[in-house]
N, C-alpha and C. Protein backbone atom coordinates (compact mmCIF):
# COMPACT_ATOMS: atom_id res chain seq x y z
N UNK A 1 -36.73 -206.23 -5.62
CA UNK A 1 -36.08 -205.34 -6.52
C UNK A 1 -35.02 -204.50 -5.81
N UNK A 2 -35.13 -204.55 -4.60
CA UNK A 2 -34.43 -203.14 -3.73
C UNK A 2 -32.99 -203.82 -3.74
N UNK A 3 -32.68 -205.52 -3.46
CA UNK A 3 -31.81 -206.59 -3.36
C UNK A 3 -30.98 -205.77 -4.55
N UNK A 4 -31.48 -206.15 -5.94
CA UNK A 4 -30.93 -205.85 -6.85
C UNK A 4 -29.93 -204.76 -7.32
N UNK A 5 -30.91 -203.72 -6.61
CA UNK A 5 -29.86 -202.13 -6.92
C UNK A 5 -28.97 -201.94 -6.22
N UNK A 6 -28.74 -202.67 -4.90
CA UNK A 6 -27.51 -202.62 -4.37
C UNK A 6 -26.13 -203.49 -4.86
N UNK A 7 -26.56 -204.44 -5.87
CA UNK A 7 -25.86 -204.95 -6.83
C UNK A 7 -25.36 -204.36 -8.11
N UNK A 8 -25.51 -203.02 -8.48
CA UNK A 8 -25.28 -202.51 -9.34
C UNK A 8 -23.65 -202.45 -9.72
N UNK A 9 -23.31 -202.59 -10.58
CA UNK A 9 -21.72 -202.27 -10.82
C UNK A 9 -21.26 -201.78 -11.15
N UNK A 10 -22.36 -200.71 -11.93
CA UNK A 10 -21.44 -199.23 -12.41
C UNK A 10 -20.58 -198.71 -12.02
N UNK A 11 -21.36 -198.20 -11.02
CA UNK A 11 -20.23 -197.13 -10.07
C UNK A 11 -19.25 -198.03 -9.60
N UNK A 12 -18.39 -199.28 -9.26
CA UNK A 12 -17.39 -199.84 -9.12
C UNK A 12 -16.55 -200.01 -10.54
N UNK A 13 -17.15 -199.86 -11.61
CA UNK A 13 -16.59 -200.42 -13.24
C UNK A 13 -15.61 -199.02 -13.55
N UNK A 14 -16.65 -197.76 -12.91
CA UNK A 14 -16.39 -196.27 -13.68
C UNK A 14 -15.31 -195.89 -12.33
N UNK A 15 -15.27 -196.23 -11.10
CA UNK A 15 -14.42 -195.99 -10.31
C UNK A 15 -12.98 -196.72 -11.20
N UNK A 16 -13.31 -197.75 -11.21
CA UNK A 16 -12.06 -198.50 -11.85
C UNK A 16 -11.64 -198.11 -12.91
N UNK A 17 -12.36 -197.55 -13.69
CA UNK A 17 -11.74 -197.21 -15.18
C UNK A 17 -10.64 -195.27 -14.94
N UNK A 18 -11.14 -194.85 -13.49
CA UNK A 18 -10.72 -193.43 -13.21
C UNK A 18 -9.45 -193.62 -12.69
N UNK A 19 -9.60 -194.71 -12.06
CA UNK A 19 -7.77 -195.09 -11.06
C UNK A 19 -6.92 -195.39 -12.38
N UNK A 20 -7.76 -196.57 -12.94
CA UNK A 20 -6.67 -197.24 -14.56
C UNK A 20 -6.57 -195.94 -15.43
N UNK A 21 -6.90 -194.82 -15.52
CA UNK A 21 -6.38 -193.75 -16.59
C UNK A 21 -5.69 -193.06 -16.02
N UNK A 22 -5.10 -192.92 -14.73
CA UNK A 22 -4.48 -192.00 -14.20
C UNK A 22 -3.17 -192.39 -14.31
N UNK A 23 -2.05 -191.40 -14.76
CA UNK A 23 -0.60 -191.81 -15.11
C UNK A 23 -0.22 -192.79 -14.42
N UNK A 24 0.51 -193.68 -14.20
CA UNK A 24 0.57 -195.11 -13.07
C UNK A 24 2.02 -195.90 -13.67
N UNK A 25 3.26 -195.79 -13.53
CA UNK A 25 4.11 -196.46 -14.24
C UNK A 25 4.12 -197.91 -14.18
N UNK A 26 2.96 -198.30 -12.84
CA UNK A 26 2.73 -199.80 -12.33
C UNK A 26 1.49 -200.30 -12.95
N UNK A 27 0.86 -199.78 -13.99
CA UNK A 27 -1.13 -199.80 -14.01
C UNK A 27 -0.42 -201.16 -14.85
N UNK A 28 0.33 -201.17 -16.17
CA UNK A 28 0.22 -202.55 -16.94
C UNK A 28 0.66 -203.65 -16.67
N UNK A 29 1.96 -203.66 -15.52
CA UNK A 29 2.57 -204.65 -14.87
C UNK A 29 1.71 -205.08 -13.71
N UNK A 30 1.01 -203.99 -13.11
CA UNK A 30 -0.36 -204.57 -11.60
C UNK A 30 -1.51 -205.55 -12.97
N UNK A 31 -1.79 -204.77 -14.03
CA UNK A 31 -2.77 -205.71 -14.12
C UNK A 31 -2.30 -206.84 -14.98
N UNK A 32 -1.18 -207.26 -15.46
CA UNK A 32 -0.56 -208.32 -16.01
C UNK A 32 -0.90 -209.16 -14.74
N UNK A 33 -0.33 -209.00 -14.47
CA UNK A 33 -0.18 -210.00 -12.84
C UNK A 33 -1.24 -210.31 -12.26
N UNK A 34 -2.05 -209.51 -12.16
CA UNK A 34 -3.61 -209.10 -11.87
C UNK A 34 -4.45 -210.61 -12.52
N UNK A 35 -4.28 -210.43 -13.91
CA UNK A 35 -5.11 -211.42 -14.33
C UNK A 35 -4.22 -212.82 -14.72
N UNK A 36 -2.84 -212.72 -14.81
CA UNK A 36 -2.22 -214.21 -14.61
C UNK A 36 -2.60 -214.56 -13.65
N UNK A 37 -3.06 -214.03 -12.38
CA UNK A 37 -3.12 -214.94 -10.86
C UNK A 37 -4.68 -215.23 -11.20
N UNK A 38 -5.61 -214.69 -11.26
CA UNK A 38 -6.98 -214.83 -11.73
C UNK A 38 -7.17 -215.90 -12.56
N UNK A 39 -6.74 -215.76 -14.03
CA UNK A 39 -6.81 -217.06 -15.11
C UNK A 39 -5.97 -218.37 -14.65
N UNK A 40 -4.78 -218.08 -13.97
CA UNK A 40 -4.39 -219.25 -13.62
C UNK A 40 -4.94 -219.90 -12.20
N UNK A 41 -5.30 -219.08 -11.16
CA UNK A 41 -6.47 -219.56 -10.28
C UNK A 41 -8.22 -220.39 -10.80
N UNK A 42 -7.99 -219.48 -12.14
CA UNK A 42 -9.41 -220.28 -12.82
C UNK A 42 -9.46 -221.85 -13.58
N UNK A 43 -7.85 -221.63 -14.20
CA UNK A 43 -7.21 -222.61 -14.54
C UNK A 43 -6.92 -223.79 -13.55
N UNK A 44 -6.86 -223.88 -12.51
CA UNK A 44 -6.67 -224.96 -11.88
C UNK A 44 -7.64 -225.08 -11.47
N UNK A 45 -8.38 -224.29 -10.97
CA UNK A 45 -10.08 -225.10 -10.62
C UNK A 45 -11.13 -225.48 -11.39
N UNK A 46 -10.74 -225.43 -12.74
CA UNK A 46 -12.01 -225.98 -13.63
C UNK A 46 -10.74 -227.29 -14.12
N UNK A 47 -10.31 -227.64 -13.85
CA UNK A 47 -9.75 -228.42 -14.59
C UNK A 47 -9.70 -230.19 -13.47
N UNK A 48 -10.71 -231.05 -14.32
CA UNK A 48 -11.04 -231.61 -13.56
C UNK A 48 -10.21 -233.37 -13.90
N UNK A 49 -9.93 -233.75 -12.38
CA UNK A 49 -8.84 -234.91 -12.29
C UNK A 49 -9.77 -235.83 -11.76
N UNK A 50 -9.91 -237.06 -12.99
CA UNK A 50 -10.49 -238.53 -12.61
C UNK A 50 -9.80 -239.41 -11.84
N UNK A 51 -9.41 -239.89 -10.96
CA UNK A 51 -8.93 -241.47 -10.46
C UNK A 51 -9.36 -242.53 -10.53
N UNK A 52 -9.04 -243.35 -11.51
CA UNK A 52 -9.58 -244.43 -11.70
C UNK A 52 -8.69 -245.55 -10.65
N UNK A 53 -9.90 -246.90 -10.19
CA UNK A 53 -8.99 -247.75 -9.51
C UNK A 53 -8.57 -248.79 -10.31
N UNK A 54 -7.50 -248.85 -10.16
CA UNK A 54 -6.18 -249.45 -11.01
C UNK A 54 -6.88 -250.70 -11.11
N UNK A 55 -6.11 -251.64 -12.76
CA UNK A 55 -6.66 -252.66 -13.08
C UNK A 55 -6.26 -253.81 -12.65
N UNK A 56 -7.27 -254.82 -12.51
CA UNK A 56 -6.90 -256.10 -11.74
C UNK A 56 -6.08 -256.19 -12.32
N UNK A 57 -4.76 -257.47 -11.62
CA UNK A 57 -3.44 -257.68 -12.50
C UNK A 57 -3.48 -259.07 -12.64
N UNK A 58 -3.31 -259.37 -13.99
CA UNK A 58 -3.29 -261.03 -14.61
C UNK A 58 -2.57 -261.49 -13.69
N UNK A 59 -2.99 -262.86 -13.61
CA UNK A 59 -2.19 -263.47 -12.40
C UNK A 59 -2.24 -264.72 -13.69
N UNK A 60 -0.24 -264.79 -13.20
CA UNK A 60 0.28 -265.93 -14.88
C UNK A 60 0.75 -267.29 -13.43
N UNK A 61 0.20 -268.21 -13.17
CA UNK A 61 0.55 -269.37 -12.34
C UNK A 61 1.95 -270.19 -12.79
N UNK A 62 2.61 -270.16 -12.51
CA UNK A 62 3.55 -270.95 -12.57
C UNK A 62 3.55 -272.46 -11.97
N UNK A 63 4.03 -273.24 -13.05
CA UNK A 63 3.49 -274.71 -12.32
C UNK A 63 5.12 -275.36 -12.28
N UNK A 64 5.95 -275.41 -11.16
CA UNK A 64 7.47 -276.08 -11.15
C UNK A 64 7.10 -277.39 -11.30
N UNK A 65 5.87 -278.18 -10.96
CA UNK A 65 6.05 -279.50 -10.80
C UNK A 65 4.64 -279.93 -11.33
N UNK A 66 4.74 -281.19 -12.14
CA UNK A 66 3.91 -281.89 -13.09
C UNK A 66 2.93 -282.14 -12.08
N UNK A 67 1.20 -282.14 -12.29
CA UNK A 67 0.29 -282.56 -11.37
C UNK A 67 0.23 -284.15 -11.00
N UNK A 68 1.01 -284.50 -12.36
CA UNK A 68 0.53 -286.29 -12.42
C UNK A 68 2.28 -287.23 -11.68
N UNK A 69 2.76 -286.16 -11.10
CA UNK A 69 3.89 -286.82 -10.61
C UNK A 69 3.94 -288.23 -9.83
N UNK A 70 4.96 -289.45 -10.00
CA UNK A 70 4.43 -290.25 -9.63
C UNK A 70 5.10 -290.00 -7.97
N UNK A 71 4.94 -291.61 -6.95
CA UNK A 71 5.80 -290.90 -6.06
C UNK A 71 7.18 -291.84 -6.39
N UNK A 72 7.36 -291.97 -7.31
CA UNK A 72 8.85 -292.51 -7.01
C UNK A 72 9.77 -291.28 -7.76
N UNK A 73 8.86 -291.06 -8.54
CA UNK A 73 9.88 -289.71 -9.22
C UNK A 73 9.85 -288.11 -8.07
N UNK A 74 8.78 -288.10 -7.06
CA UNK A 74 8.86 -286.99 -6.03
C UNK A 74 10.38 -287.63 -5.34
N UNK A 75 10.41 -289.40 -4.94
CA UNK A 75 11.38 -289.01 -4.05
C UNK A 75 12.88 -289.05 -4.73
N UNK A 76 12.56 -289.56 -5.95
CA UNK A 76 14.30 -288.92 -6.97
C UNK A 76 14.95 -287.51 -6.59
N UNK A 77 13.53 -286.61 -6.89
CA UNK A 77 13.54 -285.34 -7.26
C UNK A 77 14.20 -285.16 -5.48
N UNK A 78 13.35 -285.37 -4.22
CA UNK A 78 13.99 -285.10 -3.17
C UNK A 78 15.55 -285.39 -3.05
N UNK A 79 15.84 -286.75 -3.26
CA UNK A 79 17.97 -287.49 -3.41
C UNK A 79 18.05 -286.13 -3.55
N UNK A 80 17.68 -285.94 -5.28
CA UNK A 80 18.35 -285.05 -6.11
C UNK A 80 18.90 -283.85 -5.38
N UNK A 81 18.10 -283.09 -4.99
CA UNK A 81 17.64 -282.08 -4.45
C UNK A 81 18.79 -281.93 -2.83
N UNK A 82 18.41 -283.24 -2.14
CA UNK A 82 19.67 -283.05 -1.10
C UNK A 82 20.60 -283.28 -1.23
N UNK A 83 21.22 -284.26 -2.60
CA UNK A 83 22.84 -284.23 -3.08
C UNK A 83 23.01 -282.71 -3.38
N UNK A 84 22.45 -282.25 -3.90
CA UNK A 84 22.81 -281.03 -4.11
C UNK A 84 22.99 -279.93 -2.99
N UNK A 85 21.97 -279.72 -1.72
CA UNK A 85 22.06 -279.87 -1.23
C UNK A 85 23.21 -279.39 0.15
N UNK A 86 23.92 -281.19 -0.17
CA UNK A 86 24.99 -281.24 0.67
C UNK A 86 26.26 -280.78 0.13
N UNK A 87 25.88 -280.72 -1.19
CA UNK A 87 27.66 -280.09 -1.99
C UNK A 87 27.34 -279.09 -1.74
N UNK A 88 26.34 -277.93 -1.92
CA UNK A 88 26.15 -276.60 -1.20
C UNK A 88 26.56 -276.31 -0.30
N UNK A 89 26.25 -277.19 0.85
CA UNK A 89 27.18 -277.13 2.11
C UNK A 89 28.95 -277.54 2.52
N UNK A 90 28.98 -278.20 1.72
CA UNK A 90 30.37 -278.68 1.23
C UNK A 90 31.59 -277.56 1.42
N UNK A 91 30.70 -277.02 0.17
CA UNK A 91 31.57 -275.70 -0.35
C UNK A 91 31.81 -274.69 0.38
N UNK A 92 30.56 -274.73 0.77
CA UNK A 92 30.41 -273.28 2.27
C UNK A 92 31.01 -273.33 3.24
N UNK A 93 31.69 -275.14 3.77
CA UNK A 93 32.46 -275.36 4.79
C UNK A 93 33.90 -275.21 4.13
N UNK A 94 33.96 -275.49 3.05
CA UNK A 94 35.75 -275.50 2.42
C UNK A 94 35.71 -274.07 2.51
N UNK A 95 35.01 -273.15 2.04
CA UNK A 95 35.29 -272.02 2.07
C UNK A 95 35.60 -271.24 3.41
N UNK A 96 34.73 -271.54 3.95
CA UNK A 96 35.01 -271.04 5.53
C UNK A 96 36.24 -271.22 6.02
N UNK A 97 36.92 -272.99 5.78
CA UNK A 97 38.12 -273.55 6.01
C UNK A 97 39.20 -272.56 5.75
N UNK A 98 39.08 -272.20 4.62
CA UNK A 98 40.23 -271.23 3.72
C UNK A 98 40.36 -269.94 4.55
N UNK A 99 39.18 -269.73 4.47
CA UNK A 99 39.52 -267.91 5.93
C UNK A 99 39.71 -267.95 6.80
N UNK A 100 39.36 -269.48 7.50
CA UNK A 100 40.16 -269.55 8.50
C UNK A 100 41.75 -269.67 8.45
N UNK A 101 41.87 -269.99 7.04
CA UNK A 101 43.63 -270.40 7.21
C UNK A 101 44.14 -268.91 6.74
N UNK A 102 43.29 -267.68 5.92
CA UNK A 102 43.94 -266.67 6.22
C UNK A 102 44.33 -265.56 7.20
N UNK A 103 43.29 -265.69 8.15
CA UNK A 103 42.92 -265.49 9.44
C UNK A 103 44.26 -266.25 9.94
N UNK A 104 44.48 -267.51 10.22
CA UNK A 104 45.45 -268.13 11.11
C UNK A 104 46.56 -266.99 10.55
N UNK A 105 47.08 -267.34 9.55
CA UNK A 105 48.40 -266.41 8.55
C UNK A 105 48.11 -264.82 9.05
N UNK A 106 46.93 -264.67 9.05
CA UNK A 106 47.39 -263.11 9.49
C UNK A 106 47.83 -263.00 10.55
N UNK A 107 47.09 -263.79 11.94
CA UNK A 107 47.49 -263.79 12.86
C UNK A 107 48.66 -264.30 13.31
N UNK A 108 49.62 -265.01 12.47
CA UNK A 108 50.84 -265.52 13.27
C UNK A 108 51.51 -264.66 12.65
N UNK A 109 51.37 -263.98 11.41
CA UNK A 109 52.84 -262.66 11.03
C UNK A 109 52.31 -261.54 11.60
N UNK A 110 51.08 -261.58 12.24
CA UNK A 110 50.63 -260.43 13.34
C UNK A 110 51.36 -260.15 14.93
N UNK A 111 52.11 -261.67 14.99
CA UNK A 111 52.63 -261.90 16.34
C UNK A 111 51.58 -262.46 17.37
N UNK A 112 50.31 -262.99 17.19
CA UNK A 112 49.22 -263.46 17.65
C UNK A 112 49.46 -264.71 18.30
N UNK A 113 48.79 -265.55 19.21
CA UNK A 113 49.18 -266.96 19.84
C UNK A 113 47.58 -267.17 19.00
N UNK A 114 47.83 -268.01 17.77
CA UNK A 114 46.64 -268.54 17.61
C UNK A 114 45.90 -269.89 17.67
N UNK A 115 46.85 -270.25 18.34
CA UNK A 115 46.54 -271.30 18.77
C UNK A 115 45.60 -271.58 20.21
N UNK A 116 45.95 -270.52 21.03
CA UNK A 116 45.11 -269.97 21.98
C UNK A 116 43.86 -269.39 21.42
N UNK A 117 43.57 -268.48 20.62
CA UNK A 117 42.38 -268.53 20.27
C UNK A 117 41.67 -269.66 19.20
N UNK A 118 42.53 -270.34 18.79
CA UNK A 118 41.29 -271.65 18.21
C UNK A 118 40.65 -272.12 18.87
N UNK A 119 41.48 -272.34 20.52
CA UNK A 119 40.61 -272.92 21.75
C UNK A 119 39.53 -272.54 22.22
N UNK A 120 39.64 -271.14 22.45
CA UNK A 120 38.44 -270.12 22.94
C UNK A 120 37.62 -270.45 22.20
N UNK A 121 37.72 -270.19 20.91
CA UNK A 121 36.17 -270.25 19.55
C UNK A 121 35.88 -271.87 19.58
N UNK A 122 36.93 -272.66 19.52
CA UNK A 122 36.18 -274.00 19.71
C UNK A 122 35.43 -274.32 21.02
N UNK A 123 35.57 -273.51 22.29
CA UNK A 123 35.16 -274.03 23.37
C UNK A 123 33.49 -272.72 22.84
N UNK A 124 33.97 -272.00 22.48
CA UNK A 124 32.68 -270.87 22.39
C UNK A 124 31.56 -271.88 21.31
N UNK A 125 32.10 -272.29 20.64
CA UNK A 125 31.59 -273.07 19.65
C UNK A 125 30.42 -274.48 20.69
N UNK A 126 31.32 -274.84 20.90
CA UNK A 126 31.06 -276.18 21.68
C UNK A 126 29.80 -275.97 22.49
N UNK A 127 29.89 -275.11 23.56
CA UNK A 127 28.70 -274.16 24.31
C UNK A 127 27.45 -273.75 23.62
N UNK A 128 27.95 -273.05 22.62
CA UNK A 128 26.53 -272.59 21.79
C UNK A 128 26.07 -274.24 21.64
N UNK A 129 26.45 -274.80 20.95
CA UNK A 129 26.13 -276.28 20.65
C UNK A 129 25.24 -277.05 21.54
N UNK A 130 25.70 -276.91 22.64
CA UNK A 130 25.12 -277.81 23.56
C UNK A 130 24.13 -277.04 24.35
N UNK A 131 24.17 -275.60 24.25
CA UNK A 131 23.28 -274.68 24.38
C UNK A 131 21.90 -275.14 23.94
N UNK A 132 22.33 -275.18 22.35
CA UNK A 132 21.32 -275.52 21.44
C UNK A 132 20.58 -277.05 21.74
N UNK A 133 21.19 -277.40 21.87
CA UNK A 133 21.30 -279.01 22.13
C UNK A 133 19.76 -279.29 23.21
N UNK A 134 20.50 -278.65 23.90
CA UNK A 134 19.67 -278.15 25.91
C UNK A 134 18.18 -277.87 25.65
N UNK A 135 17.85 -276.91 24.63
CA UNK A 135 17.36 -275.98 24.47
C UNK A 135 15.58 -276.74 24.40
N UNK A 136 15.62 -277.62 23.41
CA UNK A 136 14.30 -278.17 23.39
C UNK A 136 14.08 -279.11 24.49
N UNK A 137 14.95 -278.95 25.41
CA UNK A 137 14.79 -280.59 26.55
C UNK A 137 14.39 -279.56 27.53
N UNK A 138 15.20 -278.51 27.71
CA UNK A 138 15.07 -277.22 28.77
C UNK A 138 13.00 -276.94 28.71
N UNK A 139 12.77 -276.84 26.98
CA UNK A 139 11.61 -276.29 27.02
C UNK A 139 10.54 -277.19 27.61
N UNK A 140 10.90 -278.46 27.35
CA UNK A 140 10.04 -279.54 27.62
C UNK A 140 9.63 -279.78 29.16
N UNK A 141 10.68 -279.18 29.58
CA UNK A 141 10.93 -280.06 30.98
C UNK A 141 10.09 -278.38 31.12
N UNK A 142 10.08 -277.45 30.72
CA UNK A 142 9.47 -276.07 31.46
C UNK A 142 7.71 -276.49 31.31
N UNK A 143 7.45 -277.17 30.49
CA UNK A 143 6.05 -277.13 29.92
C UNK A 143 5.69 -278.14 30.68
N UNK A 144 6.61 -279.04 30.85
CA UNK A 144 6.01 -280.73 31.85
C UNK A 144 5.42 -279.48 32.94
N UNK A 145 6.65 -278.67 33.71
CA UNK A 145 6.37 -278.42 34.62
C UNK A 145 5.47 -277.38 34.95
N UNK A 146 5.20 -276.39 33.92
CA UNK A 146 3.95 -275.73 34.00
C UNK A 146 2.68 -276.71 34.17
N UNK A 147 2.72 -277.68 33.33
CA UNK A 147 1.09 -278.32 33.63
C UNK A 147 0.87 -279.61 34.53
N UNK A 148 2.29 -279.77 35.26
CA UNK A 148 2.27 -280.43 36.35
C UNK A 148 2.15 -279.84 38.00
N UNK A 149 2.29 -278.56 37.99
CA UNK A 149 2.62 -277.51 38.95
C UNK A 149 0.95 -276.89 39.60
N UNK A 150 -0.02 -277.40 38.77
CA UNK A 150 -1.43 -276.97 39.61
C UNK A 150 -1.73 -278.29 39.97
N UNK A 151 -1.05 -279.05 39.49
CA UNK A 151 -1.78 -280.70 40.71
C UNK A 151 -1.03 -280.63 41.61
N UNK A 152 0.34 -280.56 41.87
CA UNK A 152 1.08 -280.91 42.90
C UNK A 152 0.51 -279.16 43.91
N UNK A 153 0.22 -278.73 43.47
CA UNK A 153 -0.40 -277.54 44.99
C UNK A 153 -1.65 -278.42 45.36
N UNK A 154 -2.59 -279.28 44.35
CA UNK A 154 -3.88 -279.44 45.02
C UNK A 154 -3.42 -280.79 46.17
């Protein structure tokens, strides 16, 4: 019981009601504010947010090609597929062709020797090429020689 009476709230209610009657040009604007921060502090903590985990998503299969395909019609469809293909590439080389010929034109009313640099890019060209070329024989010959290189020590 003794717990209890030190819980009393009178005397804090009647203190409070002696400060709030005393002239105060701030008493209605302190306690406006007073209890917006209170109700809206109460307001966000009772207010309770579910997360649900999001719903599986239909999965729609797309089928490009018939199951019962025969194989003579797979290798049509392949021709098909690389005629096309190679006119893709066709185009991509005519096109290239063309900037190169505006490129040349800029460069000769530029005062440019471009004929000297076609050489350079064709020889730069040529290099990468044979670079490339090199490249899987280079690896081969590295791998012979990694797993030929612990017999010849024994």
């Amino acid at each position: 019981m003794r717990f209890l009476s030190r819980l009393n709230p009178g005397p804090g209610i009647a203190d409070f009601w002696t400060e709030f009657r005393r002239p105060n040009p701030y008493r209605w604007p302190a306690l406006g504010i007073s209890m917006l921060i209170t109700f809206t502090l109460l307001y966000l903590f009772t207010q309770e947010r579910v997360v649900l985990p999001p719903e599986r998503p239909v999965v729609t299969y797309i089928t490009s090609f018939a199951p019962d395909r025969t194989e003579a019609e797979i290798v049509a469809a392949n021709i098909a597929n690389q005629r096309r293909q190679d006119e893709i590439t066709r185009l991509a080389a005519e096109r290239q062709e063309r900037i190169r010929d505006m490129y040349r034109t800029l460069g000769e009313m530029s005062g440019m020797d471009v004929e000297r640099i076609e050489r350079e890019a064709a020889a730069e060209r040529a290099a990468e090429q044979a670079a490339a070329a090199n490249a899987p024989a280079a690896q081969a010959r590295n791998a012979a020689g990694a797993v030929s290189a612990p017999d010849s020590a024994q």
